[in-house]
C-alpha atoms as a PDB file:
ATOM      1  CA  UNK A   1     -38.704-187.800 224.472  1.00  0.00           C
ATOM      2  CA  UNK A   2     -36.068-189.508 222.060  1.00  0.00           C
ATOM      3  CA  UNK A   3     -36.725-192.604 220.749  1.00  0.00           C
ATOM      4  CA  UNK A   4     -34.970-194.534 223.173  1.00  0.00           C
ATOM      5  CA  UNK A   5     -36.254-193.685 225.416  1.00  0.00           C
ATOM      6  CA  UNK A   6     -40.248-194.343 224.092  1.00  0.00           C
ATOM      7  CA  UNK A   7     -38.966-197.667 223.701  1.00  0.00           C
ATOM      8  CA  UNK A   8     -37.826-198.084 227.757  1.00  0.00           C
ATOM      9  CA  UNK A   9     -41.299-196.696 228.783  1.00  0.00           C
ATOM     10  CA  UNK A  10     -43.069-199.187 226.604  1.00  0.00           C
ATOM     11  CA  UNK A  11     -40.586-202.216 227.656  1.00  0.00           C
ATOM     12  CA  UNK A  12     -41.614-200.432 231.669  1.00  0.00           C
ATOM     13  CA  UNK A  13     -45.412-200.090 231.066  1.00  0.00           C
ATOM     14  CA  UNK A  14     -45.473-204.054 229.469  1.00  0.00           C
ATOM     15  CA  UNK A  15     -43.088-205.388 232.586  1.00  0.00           C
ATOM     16  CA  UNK A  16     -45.153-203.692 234.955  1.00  0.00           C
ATOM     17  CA  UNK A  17     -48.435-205.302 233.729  1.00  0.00           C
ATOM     18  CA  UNK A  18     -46.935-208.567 232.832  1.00  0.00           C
ATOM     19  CA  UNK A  19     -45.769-208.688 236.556  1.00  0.00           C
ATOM     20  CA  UNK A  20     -49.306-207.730 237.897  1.00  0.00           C
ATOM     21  CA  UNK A  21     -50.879-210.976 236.544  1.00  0.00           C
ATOM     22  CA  UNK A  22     -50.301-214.386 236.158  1.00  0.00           C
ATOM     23  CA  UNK A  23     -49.894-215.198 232.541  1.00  0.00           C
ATOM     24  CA  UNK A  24     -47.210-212.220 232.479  1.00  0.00           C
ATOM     25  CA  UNK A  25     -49.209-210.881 228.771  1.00  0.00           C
ATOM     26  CA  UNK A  26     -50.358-207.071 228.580  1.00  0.00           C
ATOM     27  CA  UNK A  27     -53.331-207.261 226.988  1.00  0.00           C
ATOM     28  CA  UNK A  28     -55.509-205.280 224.151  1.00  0.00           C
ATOM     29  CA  UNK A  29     -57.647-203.174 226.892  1.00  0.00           C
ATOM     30  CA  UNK A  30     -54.465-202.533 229.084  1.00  0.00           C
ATOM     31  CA  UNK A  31     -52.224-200.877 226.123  1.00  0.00           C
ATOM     32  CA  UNK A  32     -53.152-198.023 223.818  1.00  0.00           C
ATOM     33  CA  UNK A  33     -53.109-198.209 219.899  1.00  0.00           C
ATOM     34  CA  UNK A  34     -50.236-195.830 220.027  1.00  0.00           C
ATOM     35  CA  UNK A  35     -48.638-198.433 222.489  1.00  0.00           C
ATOM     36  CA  UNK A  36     -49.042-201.554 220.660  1.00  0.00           C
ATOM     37  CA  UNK A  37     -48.109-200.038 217.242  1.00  0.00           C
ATOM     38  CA  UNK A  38     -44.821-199.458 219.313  1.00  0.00           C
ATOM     39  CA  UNK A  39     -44.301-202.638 221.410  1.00  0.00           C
ATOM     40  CA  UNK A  40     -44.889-203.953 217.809  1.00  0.00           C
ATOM     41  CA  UNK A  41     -41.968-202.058 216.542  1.00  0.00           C
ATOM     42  CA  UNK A  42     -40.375-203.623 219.291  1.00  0.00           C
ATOM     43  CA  UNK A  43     -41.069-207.174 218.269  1.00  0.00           C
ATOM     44  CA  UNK A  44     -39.073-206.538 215.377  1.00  0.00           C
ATOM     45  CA  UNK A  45     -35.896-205.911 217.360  1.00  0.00           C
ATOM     46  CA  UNK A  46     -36.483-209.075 219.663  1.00  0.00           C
ATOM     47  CA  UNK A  47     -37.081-206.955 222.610  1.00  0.00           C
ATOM     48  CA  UNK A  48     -41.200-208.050 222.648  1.00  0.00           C
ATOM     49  CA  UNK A  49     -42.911-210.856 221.843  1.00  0.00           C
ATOM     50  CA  UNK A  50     -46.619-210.829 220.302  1.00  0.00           C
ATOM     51  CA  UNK A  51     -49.036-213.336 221.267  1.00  0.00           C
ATOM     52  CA  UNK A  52     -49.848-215.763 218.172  1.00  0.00           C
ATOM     53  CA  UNK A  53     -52.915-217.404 217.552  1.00  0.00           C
ATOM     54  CA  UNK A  54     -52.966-219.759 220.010  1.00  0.00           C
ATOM     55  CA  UNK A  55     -52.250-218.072 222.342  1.00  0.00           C
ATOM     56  CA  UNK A  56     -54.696-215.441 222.064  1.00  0.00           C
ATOM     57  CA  UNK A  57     -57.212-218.138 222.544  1.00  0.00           C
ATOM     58  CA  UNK A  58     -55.676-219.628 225.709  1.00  0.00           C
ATOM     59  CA  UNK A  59     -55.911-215.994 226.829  1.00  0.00           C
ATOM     60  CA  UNK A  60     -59.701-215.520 225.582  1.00  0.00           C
ATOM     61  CA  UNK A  61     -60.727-217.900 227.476  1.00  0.00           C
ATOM     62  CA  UNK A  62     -59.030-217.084 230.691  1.00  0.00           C
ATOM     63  CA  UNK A  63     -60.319-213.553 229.899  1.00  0.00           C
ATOM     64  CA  UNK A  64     -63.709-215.109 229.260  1.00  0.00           C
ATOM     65  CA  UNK A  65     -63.919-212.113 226.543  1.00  0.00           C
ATOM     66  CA  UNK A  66     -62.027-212.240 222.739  1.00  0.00           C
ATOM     67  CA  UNK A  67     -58.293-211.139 223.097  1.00  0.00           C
ATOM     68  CA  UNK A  68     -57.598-209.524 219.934  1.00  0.00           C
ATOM     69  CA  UNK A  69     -53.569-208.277 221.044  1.00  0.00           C
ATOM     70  CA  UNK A  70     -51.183-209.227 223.782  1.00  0.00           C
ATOM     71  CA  UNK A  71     -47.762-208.838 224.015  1.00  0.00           C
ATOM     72  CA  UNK A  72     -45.101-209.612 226.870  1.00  0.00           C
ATOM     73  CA  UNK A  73     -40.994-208.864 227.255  1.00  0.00           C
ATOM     74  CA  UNK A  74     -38.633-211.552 225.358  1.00  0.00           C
ATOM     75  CA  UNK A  75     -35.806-212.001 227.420  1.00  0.00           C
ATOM     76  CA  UNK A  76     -33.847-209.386 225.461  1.00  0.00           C
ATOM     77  CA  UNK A  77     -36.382-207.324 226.087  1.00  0.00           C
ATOM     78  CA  UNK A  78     -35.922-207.732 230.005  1.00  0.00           C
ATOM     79  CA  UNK A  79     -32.345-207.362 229.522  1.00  0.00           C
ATOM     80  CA  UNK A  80     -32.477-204.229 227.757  1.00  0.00           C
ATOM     81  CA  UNK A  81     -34.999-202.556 230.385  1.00  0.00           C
ATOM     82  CA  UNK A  82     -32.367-203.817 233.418  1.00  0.00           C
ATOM     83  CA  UNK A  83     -29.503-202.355 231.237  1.00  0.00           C
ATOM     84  CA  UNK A  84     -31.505-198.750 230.161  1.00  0.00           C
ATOM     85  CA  UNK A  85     -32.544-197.981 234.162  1.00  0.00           C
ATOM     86  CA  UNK A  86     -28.727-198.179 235.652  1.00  0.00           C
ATOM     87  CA  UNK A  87     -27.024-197.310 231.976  1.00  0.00           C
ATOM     88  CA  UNK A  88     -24.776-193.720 232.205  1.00  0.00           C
ATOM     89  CA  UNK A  89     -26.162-190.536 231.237  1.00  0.00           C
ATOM     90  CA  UNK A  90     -23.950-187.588 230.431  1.00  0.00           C
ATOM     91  CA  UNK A  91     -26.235-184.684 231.198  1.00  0.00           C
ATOM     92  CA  UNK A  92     -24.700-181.628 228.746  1.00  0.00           C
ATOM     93  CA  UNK A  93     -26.777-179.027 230.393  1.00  0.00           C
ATOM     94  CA  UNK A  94     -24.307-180.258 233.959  1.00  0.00           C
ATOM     95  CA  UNK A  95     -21.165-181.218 231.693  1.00  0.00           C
ATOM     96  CA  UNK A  96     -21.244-177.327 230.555  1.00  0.00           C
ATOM     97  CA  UNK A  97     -20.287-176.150 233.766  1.00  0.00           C
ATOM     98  CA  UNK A  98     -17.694-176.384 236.329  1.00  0.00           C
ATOM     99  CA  UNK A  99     -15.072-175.586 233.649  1.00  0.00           C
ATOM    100  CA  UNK A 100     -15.980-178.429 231.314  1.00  0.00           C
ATOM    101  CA  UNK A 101     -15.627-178.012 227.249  1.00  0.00           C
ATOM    102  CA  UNK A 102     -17.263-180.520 224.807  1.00  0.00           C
ATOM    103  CA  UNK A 103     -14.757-182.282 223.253  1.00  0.00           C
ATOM    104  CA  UNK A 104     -15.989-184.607 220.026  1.00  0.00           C
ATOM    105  CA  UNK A 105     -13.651-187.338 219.099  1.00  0.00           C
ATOM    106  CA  UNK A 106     -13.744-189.565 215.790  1.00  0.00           C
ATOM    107  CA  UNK A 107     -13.760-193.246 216.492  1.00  0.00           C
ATOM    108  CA  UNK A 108     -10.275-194.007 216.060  1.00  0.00           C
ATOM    109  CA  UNK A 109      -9.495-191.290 218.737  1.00  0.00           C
ATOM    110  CA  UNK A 110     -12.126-193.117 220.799  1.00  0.00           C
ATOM    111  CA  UNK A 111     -10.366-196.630 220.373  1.00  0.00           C
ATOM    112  CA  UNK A 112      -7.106-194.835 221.810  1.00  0.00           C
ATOM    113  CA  UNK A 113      -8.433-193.468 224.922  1.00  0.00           C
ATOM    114  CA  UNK A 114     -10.688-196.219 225.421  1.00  0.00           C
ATOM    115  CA  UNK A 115      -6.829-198.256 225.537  1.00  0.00           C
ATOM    116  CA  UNK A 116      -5.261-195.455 227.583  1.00  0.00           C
ATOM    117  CA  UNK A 117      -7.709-195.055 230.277  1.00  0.00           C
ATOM    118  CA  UNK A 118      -8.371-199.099 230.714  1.00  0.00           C
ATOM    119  CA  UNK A 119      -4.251-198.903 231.592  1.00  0.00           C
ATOM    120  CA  UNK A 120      -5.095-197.054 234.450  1.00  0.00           C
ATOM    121  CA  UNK A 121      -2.860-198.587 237.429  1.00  0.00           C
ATOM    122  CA  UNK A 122      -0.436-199.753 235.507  1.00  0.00           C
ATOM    123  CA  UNK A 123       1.026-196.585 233.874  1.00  0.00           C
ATOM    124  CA  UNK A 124       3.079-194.103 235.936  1.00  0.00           C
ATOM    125  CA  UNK A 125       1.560-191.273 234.629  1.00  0.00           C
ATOM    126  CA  UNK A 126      -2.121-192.044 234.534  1.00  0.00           C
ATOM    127  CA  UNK A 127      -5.117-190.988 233.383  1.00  0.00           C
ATOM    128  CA  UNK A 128      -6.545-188.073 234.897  1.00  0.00           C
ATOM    129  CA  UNK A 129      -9.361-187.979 237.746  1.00  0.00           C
ATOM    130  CA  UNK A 130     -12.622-188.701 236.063  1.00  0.00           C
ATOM    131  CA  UNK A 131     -11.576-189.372 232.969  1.00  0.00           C
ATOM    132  CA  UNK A 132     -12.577-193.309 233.032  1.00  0.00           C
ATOM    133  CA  UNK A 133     -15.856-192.365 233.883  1.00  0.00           C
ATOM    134  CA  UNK A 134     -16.329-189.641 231.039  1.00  0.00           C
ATOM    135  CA  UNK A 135     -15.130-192.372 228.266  1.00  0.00           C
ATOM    136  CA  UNK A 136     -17.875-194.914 229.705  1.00  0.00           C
ATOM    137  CA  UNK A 137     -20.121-192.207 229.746  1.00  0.00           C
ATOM    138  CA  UNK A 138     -19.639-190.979 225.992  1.00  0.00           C
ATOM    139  CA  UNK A 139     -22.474-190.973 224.088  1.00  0.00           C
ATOM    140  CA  UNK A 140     -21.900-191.145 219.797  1.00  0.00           C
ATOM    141  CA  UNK A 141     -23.622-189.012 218.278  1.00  0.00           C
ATOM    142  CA  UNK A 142     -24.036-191.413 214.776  1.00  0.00           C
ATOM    143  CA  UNK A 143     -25.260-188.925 212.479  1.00  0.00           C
ATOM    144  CA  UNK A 144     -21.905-187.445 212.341  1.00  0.00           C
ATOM    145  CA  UNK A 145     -20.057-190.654 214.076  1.00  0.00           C
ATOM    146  CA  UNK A 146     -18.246-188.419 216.740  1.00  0.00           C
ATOM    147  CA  UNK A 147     -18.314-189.442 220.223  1.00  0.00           C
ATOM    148  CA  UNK A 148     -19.061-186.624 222.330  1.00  0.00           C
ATOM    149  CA  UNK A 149     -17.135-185.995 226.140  1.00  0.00           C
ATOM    150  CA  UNK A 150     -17.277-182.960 228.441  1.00  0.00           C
ATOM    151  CA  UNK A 151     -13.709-182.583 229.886  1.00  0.00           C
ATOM    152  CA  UNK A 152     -12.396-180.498 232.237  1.00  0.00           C
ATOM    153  CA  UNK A 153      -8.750-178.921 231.197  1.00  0.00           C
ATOM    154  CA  UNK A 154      -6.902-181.309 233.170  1.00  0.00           C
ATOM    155  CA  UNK A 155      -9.069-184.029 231.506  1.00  0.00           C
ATOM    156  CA  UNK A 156      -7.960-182.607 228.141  1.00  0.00           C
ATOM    157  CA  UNK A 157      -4.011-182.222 229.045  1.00  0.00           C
ATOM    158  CA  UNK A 158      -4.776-186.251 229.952  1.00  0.00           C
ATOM    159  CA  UNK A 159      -5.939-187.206 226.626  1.00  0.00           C
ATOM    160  CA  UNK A 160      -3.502-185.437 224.540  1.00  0.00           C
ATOM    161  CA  UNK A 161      -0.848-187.551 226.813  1.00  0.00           C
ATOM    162  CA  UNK A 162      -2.635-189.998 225.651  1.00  0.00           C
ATOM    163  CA  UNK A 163      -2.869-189.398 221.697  1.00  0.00           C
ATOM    164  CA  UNK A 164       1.101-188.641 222.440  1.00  0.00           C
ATOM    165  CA  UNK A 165       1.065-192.869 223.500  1.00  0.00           C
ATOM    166  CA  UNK A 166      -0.324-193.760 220.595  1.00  0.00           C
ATOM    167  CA  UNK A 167       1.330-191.849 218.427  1.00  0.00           C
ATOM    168  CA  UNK A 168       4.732-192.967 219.687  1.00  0.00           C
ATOM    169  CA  UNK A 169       3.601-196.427 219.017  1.00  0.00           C
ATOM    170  CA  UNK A 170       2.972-195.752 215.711  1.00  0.00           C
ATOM    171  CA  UNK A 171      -0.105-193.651 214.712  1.00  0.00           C
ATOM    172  CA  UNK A 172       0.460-189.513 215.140  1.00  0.00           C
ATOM    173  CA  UNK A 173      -3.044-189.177 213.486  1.00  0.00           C
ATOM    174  CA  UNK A 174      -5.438-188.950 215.945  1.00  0.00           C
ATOM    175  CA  UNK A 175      -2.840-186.363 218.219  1.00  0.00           C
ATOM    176  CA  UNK A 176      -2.683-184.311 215.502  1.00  0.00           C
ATOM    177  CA  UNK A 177      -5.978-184.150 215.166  1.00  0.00           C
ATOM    178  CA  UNK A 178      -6.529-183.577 218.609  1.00  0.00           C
ATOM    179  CA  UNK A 179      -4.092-180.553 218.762  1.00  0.00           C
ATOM    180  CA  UNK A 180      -5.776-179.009 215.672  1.00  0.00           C
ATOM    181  CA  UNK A 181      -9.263-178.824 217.359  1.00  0.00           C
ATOM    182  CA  UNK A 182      -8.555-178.015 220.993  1.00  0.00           C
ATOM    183  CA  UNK A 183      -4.782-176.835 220.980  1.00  0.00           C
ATOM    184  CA  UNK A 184      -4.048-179.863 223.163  1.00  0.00           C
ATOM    185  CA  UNK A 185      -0.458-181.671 222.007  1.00  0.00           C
ATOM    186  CA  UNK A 186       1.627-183.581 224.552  1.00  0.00           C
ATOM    187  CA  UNK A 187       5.169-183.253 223.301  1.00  0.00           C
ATOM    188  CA  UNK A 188       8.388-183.608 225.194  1.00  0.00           C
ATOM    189  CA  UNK A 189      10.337-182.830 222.073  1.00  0.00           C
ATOM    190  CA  UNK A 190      10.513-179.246 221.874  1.00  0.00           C
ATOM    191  CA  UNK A 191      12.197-178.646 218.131  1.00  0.00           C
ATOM    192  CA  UNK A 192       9.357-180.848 216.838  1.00  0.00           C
ATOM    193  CA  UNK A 193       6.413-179.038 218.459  1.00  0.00           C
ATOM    194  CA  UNK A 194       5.739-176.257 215.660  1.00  0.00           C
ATOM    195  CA  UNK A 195       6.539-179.222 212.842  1.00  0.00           C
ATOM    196  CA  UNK A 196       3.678-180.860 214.404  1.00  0.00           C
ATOM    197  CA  UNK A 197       1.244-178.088 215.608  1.00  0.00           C
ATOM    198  CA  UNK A 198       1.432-176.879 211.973  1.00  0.00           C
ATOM    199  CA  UNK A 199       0.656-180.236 210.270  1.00  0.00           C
ATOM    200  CA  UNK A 200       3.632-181.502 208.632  1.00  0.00           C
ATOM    201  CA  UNK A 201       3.139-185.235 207.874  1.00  0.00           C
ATOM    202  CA  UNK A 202       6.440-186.382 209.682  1.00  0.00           C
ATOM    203  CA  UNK A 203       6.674-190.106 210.310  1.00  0.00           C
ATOM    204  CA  UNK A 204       5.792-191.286 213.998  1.00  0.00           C
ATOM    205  CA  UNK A 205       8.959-191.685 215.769  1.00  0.00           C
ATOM    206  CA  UNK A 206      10.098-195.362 216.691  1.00  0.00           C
ATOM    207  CA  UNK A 207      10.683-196.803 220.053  1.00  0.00           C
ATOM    208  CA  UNK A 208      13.830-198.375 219.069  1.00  0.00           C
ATOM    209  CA  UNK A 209      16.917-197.645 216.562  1.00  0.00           C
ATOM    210  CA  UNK A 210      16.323-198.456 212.712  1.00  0.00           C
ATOM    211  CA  UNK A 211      17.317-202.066 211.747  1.00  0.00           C
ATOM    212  CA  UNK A 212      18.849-202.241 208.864  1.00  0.00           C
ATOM    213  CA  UNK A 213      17.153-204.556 205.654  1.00  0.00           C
ATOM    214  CA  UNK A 214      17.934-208.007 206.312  1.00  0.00           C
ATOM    215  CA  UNK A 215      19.800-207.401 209.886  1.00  0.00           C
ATOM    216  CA  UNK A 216      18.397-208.380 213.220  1.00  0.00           C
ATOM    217  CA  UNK A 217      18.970-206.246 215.869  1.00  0.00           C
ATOM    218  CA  UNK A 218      20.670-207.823 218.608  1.00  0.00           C
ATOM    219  CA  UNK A 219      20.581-205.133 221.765  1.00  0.00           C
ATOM    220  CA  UNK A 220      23.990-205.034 221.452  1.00  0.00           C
ATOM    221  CA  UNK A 221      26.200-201.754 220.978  1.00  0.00           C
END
């Protein structure tokens, strides 16, 4: 079990008996040692709050026995549950089939699909089926800081269409990238494919003619 996910079954085990009593506190008897030494790893992310003095007494005494531990969910801590049962899963054992390849993408690649697939509706050639739901589903893996997708080939032609966006407004870095590590590259221009595909360090093109230094361009022929 990763360590996430330790930390949603301990926020689960403490809502569950918070909710089966009326003071809403899991208490020493209720909780293991291994269990407490985690919800107390927990109450130094805000997710759990430990019972303090006082309120170990008030708890005694409804116990009518000493309460040595209790602990209960902050509201971060409820938040965090709510968001960890419903949050996406990418499943690699199912990604790897159906024609899928893992594709791993550095953040600034991220940041450019992220942009490319939220213009979905409003581009005329859009994003490709599924896509969206693969780039919310990304998981990063942060020991290498690559975000990790499974894409089908159609899902890959998309993405390089969409490197090819952001490299036409202004950065060719992340399609070049791209087309070195999956042999993806979106390029209408024919004569500048191999320039390109073998790494030359050509300058973006612009989306409008040059201006000369200290000349506006009007629009005007």
């Amino acid at each position: 079990m990763r360590g996430w996910e330790r930390a949603l079954s301990v926020l689960e085990a403490l809502c569950e008996r918070g909710q089966a009593v009326g003071h809403g506190w899991t208490l020493d008897t209720e909780f293991l040692l291994l269990h407490q030494q985690q919800a107390g790893a927990l109450a130094g992310q805000g997710l759990v709050e430990l019972a303090g003095r006082e309120d170990r007494a008030e708890l005694s005494v409804l116990e009518g026995r000493p309460v040595r531990w209790a602990a209960r969910l902050t509201p971060h801590g409820h938040d965090t549950l709510t968001y960890g049962r419903i949050r996406p899963r990418a499943d690699p054992a199912a990604a790897d089939t159906g024609g899928r390849q893992v594709v791993e993408l550095i953040p600034s690649q991220m940041a450019a699909l992220r942009v490319f697939t939220g213009l979905d509706g409003r581009l005329r050639v859009p994003p490709a089926e599924g896509l969206a739901e693969q780039v919310r589903a990304a998981a990063c893996d942060h020991g290498i800081n690559r975000w990790r997708l499974h894409l089908t080939p159609e899902q890959i032609t998309s993405v390089a269409y969409g490197f090819w966006l952001h490299r036409m407004t202004g950065s060719a870095a992340e399609a070049k990238r791209f087309a070195r590590e999956y042999g993806a590259l979106h390029n209408p221009f024919p004569s500048e494919l191999d320039e390109i595909a073998a790494g030359a360090d050509a300058a973006a093109p612009t989306l409008g003619p040059a201006v000369e230094p200290g000349r506006e361009f009007s629009g005007r022929g």
